[in-house]
Protein backbone atom coordinates (compact mmCIF):
# COMPACT_ATOMS: atom_id res chain seq x y z
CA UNK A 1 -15.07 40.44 -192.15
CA UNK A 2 -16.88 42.87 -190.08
CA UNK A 3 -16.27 40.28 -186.92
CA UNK A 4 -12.70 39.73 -187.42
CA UNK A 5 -12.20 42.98 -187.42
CA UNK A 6 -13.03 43.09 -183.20
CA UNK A 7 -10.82 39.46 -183.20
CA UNK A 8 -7.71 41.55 -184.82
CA UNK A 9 -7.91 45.00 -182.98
CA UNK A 10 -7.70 43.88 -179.54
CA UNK A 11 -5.08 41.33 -180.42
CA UNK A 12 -3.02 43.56 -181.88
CA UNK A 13 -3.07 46.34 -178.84
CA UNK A 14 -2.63 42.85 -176.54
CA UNK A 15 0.71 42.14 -178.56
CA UNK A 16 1.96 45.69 -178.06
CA UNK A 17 1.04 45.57 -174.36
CA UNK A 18 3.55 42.06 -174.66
CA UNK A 19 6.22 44.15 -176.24
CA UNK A 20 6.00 47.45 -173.33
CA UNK A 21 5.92 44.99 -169.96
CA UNK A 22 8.82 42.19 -171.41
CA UNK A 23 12.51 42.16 -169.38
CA UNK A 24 14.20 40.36 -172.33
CA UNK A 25 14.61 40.78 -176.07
CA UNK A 26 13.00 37.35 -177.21
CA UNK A 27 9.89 38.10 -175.54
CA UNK A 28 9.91 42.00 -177.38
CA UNK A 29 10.65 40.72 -180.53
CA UNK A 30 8.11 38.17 -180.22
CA UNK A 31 5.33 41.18 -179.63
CA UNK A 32 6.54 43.50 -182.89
CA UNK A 33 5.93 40.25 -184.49
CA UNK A 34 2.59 39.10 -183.69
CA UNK A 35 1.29 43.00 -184.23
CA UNK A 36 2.51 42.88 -187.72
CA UNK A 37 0.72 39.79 -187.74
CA UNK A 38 -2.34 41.05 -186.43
CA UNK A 39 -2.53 44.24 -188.29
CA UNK A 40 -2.17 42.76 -191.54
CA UNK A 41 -5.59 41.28 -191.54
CA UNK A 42 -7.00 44.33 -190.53
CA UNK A 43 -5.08 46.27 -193.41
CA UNK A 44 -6.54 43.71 -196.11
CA UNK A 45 -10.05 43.99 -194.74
CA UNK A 46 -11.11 45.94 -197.97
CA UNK A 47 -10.36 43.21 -201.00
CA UNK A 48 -8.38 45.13 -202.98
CA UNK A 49 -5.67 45.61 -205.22
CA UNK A 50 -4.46 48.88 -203.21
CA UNK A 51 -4.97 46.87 -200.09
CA UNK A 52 -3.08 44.07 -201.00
CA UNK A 53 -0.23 45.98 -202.05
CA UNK A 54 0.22 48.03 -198.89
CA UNK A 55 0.13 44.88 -196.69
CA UNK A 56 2.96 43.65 -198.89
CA UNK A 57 4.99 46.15 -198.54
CA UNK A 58 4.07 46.69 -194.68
CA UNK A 59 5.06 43.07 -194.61
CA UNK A 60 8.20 43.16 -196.06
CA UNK A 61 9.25 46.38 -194.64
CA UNK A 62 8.37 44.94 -191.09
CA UNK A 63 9.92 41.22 -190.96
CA UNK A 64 13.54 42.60 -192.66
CA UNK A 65 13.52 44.76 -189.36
CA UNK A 66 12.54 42.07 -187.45
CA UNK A 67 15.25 40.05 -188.90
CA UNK A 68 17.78 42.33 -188.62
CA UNK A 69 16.58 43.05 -184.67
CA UNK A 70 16.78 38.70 -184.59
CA UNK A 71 20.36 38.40 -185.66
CA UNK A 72 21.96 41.31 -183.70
CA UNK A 73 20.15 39.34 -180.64
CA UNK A 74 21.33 36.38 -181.59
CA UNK A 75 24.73 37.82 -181.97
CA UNK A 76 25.03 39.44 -178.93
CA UNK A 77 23.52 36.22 -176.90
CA UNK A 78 26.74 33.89 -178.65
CA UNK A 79 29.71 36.89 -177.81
CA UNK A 80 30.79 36.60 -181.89
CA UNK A 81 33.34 38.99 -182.09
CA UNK A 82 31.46 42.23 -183.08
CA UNK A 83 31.40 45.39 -180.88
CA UNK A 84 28.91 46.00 -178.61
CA UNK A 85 28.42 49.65 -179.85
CA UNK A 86 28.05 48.11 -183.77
CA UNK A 87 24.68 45.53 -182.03
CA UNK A 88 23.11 49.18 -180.85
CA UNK A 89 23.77 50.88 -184.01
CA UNK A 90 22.24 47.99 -185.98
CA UNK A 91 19.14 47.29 -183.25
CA UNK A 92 18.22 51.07 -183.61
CA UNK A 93 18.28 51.00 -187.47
CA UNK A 94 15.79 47.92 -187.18
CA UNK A 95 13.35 49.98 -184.67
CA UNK A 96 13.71 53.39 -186.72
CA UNK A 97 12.48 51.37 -189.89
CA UNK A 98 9.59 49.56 -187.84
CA UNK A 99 8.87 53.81 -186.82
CA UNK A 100 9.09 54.85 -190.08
CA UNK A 101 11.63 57.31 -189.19
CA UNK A 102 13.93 58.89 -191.71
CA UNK A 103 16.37 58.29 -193.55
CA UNK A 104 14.17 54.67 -193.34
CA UNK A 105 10.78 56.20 -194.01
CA UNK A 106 10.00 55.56 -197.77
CA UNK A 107 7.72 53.01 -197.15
CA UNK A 108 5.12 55.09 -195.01
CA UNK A 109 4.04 57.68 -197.70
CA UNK A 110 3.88 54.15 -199.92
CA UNK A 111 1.46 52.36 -197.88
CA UNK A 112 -0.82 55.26 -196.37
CA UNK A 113 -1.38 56.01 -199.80
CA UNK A 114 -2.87 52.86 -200.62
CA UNK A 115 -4.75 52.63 -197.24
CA UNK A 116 -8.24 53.81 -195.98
CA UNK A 117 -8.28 56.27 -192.80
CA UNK A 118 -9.33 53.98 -190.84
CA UNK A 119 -5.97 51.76 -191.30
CA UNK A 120 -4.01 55.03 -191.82
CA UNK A 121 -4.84 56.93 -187.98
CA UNK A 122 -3.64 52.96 -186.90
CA UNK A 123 -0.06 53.27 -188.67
CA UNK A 124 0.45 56.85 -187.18
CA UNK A 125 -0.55 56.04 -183.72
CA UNK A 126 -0.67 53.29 -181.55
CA UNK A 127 1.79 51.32 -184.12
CA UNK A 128 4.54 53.60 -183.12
CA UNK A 129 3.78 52.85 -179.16
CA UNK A 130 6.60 49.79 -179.07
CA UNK A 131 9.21 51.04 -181.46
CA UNK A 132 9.31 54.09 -179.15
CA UNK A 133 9.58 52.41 -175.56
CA UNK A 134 12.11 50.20 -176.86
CA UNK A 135 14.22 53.17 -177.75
CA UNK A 136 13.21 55.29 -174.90
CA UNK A 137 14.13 52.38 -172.17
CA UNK A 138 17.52 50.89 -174.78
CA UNK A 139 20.62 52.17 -174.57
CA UNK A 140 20.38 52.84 -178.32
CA UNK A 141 23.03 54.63 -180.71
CA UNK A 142 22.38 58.44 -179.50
CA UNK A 143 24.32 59.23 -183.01
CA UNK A 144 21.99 57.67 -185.06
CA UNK A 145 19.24 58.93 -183.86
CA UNK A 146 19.81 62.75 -183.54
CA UNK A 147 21.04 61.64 -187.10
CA UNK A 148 17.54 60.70 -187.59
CA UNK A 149 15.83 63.47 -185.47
CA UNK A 150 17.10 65.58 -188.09
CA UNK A 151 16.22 64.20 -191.30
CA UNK A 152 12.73 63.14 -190.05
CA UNK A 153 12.16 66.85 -188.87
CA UNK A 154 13.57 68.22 -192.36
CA UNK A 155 12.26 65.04 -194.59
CA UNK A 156 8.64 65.57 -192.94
CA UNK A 157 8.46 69.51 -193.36
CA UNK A 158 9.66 69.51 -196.92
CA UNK A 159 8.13 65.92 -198.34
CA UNK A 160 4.40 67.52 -197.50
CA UNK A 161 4.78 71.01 -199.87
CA UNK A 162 4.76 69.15 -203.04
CA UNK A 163 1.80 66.68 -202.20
CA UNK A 164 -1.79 66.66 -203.26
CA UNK A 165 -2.49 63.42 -201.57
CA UNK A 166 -4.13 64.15 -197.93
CA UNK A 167 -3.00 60.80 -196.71
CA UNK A 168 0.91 61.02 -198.65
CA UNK A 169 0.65 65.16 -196.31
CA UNK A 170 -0.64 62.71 -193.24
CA UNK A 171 2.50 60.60 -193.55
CA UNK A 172 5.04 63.09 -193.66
CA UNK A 173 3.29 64.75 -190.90
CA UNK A 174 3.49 62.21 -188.87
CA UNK A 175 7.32 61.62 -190.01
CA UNK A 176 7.90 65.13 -188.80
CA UNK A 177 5.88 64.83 -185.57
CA UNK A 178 7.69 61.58 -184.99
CA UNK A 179 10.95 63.94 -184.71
CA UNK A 180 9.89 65.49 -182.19
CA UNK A 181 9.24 62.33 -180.52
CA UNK A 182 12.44 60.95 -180.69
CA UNK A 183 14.12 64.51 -179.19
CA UNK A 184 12.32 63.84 -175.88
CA UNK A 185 12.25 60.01 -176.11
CA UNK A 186 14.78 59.49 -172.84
CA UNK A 187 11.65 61.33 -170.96
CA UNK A 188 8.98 58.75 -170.51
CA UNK A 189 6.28 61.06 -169.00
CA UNK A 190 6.90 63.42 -171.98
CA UNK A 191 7.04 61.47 -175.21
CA UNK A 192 3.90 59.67 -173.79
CA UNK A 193 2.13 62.86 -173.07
CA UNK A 194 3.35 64.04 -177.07
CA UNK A 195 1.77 60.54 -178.73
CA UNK A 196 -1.36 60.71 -176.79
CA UNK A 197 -2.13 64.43 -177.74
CA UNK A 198 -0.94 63.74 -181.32
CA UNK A 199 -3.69 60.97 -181.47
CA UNK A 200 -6.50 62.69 -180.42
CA UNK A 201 -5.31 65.06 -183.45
CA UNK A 202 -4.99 62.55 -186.02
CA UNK A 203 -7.76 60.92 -185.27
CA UNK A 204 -10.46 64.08 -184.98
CA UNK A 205 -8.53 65.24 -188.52
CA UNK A 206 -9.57 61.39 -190.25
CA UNK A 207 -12.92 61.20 -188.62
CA UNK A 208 -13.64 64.02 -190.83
CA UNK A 209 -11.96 63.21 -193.74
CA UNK A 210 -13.70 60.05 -193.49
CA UNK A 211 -17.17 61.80 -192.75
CA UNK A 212 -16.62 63.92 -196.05
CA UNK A 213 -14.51 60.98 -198.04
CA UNK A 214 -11.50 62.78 -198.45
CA UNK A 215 -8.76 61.46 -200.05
CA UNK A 216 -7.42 64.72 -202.32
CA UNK A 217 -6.72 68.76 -202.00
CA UNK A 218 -9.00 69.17 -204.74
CA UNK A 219 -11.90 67.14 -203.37
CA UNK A 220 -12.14 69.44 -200.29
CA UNK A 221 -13.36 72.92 -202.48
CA UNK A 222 -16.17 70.08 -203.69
CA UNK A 223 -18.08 69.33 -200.57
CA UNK A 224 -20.76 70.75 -198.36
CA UNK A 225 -20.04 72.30 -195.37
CA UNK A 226 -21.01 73.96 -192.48
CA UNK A 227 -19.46 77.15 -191.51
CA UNK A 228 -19.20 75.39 -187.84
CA UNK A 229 -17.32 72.32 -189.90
CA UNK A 230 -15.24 74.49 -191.29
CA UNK A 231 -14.29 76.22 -188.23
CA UNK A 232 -13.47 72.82 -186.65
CA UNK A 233 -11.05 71.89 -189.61
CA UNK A 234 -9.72 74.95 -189.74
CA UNK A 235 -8.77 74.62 -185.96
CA UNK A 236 -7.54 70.89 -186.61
CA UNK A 237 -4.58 72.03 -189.14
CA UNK A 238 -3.70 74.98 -187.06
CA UNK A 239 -3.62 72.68 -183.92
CA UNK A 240 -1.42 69.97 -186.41
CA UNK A 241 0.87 72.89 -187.39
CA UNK A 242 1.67 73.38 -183.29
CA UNK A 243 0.39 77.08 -183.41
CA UNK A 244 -1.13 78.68 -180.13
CA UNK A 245 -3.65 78.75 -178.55
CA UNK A 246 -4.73 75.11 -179.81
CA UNK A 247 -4.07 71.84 -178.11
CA UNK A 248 -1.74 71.10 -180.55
CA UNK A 249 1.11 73.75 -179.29
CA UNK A 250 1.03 72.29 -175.91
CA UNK A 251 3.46 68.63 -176.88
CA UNK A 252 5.34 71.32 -178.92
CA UNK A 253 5.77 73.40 -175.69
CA UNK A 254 6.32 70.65 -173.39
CA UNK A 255 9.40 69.40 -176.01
CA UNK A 256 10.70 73.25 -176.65
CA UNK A 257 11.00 73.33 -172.34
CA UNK A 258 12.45 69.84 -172.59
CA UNK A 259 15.64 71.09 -174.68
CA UNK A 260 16.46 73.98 -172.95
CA UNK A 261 16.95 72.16 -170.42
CA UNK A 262 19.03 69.78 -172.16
CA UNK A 263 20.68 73.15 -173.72
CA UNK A 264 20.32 71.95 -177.34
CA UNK A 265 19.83 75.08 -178.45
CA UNK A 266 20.93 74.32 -182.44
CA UNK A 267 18.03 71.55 -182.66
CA UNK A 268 15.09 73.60 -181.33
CA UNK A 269 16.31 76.39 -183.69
CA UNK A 270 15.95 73.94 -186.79
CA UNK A 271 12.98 72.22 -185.56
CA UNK A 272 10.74 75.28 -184.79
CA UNK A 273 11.93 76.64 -188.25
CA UNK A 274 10.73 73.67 -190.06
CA UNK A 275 7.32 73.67 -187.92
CA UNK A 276 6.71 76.71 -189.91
CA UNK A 277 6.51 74.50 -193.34
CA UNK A 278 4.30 72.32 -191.87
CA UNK A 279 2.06 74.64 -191.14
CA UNK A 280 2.25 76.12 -194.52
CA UNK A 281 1.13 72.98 -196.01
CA UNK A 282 -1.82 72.12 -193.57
CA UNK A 283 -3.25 75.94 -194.48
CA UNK A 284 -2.53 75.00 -198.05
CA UNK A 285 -5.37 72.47 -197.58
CA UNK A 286 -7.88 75.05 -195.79
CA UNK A 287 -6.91 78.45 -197.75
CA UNK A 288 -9.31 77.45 -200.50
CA UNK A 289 -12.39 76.16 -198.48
CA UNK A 290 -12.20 78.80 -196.16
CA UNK A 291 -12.25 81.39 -198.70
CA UNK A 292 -14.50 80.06 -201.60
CA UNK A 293 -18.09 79.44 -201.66
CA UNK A 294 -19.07 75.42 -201.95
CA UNK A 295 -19.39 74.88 -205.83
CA UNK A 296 -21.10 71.11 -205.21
CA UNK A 297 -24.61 70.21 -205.86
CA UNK A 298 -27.06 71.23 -203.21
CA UNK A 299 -28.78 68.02 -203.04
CA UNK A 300 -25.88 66.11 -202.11
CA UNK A 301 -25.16 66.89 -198.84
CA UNK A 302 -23.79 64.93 -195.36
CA UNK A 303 -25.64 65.47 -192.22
CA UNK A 304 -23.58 67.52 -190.21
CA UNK A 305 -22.81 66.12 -186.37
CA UNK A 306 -23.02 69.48 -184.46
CA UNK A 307 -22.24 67.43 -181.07
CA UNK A 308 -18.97 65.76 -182.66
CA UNK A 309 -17.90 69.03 -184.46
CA UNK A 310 -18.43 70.88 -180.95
CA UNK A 311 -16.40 68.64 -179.18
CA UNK A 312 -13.29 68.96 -181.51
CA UNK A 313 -13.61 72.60 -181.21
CA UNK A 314 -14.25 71.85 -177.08
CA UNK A 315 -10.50 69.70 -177.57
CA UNK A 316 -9.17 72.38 -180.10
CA UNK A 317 -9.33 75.32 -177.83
CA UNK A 318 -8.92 73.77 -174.35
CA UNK A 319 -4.93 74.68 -174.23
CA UNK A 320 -5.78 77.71 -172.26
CA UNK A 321 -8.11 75.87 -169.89
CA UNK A 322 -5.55 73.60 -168.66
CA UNK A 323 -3.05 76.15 -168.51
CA UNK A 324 -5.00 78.20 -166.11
CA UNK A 325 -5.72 74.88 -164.09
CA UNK A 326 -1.82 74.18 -163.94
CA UNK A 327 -1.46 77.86 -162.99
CA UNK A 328 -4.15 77.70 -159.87
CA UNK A 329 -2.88 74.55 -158.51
C-alpha cells in the first residue's frame, strides 16, 4: 500500500494542476473529480473502520457538489429558462461545500476526526487550492459568500472552545482561516501568499503531533518533552492564533491591509475579534504543558529532532526578518 501511496499523491496534485490551467467548465469539473478520486485511496490507506467511514462521507459530500456544479453547467450550456444570477448562486454553493466553508462545513470536523494527520494536513491544504481559484477567477454570488465569510469566521472561532479533539480544533481552524481566505479571494497574489503560509503552519503543527501521536488535549500533559519542543509548539499555536511577531500574523496583516483598502471596515472589526477566540483555544492546548512538569514514565521517551525543532522556531520567528528585508529594499 506503501507504493500506491507515491501512484495517488502525484496524481492527485496533477488533477488539481488540470482544474487551475482549464478555460472551460467541463474540463474543471473533470479535475475536482478525478482528485476526489485520487484522494480517496490515499484516505483508506489505513484498513479501517474510521477510515472507511471518512472516505464515505468525503465521497458523498464531494460528488453531490459535483453534481450540483454538473447540472447548473448543463443548464446554463441549453439557455433553460433560469436566471443567470440563480446558476452563480447555485455553482458557488457547490464550491463552498467542496471548501468546507460554512454554513456547508459539517462534514469537515466529521471526517478529520476519523482521519490520521497525515490525511488531515491534505484536507486543509492543497485540497482547498481548486475550490479557491475557481471562486477567485468566477464571477461567483458576492452575497453568498460574504454570507459565508461570516459564518466560517464566527462558526470556526466558536466550534473550537468546546473541543477536546486536536484534529475536530484543526478543522474549525482551518474553517476560520478559510474566512479569511475567501475576504481576499478576488486578489490572486494575496490569497495564494495566505494558503502557502497557512501550510507551512499546519503542517510543522501535525509533524509534531504525529512525532508525539497526538490525537487528544489530555494526551499532551502525558508526553516527554523537551523544553526546546515545547518552545517550538508553543510558538506554532501563537503563530496559528495570528499573534505578532510570528509568521503566522503576517497573511493576517497582508488581509487586515487588503480591507482597508477595500474600506470594509465592519468585517475586519468582527474578524480580528473572533481571531481572539482562536487564540484562546490554541493556548488552551499549551497552558497545561507549559506550566506542569511531564507526569509520563521516564523510560518512554521519543528522540527529540533538535535540527527539525530549530527550523520551526527558524520559520516561527522569521516575520521580523522579512520585514526588515521589505523595509531595505
Amino acid at each position: 500500500m506503501k507504493k500506491s501511496k507515491w501512484l495517488f499523491l502525484p496524481l492527485m496534485m496533477m488533477s488539481t494542476m488540470i482544474t487551475i490551467s482549464s478555460n472551460n467548465w467541463i474540463s474543471m469539473w473533470m479535475g475536482l473529480e478525478l482528485n476526489m478520486m485520487f484522494f480517496i485511496p490515499l484516505m483508506m490507506k489505513d484498513i479501517n473502520k474510521s477510515s472507511s467511514e471518512a472516505s464515505m462521507m468525503y465521497f458523498f459530500t464531494q460528488s453531490t457538489s459535483s453534481i450540483i456544479m454538473l447540472m447548473m453547467m448543463t443548464i446554463n450550456t441549453y439557455n433553460y429558462y433560469i436566471n443567470n444570477m440563480t446558476i452563480n448562486l447555485i455553482i458557488t454553493i457547490s464550491l463552498l461545500i467542496k471548501l468546507g466553508a460554512a454554513p456547508f462545513h459539517l462534514w469537515m470536523p466529521e471526517i478529520m476526526s476519523k482521519m490520521k494527520w497525515s490525511k488531515c494536513i491534505i484536507l486543509m491544504t492543497w485540497q482547498k487550492v481548486a475550490p479557491l481559484m475557481l471562486i477567485s477567477n468566477s464571477q461567483m454570488n458576492e452575497l453568498l459568500i460574504n454570507l459565508s465569510i461570516f459564518l466560517s469566521i464566527i462558526i470556526g472561532s466558536i466550534g473550537g472552545i468546546n473541543q477536546t479533539s486536536l484534529r475536530k480544533m484543526m478543522s474549525y481552524s482551518s474553517i476560520n482561516h478559510l474566512g479569511w481566505m475567501l475576504t481576499i479571494n478576488k486578489s490572486m497574489n494575496s490569497w495564494i501568499i495566505y494558503l502557502a503560509i497557512y501550510s507551512i503552519m499546519v503542517l510543522m503543527i501535525c509533524y509534531t503531533f504525529m512525532k508525539y501521536k497526538l490525537y487528544f488535549i489530555n494526551q499532551i500533559n502525558n508526553i516527554n518533552m523537551t523544553m526546546m519542543d515545547k518552545t517550538s509548539m508553543f510558538m506554532m499555536m501563537l503563530s496559528m492564533g495570528g499573534l505578532p511577531p510570528f509568521i503566522g500574523f503576517l497573511p493576517k496583516w497582508i488581509t487586515i491591509q487588503c480591507m482597508i483598502n477595500e474600506k470594509q471596515f465592519l468585517l475586519i472589526t468582527v474578524m480580528i475579534l473572533f481571531s481572539l477566540i482562536t487564540l484562546m483555544y490554541y493556548m488552551r492546548i499549551m497552558t497545561s504543558l507549559m506550566l506542569t512538569f511531564s507526569t509520563s514514565i521516564k523510560w518512554v521517551t521519543i528522540k527529540s529532532n533538535k535540527m527539525m525543532t530549530l527550523l520551526i522556531i527558524m520559520i516561527n520567528t522569521s516575520l521580523p526578518l522579512i520585514l526588515m528585508m521589505d523595509l531595505f529594499s
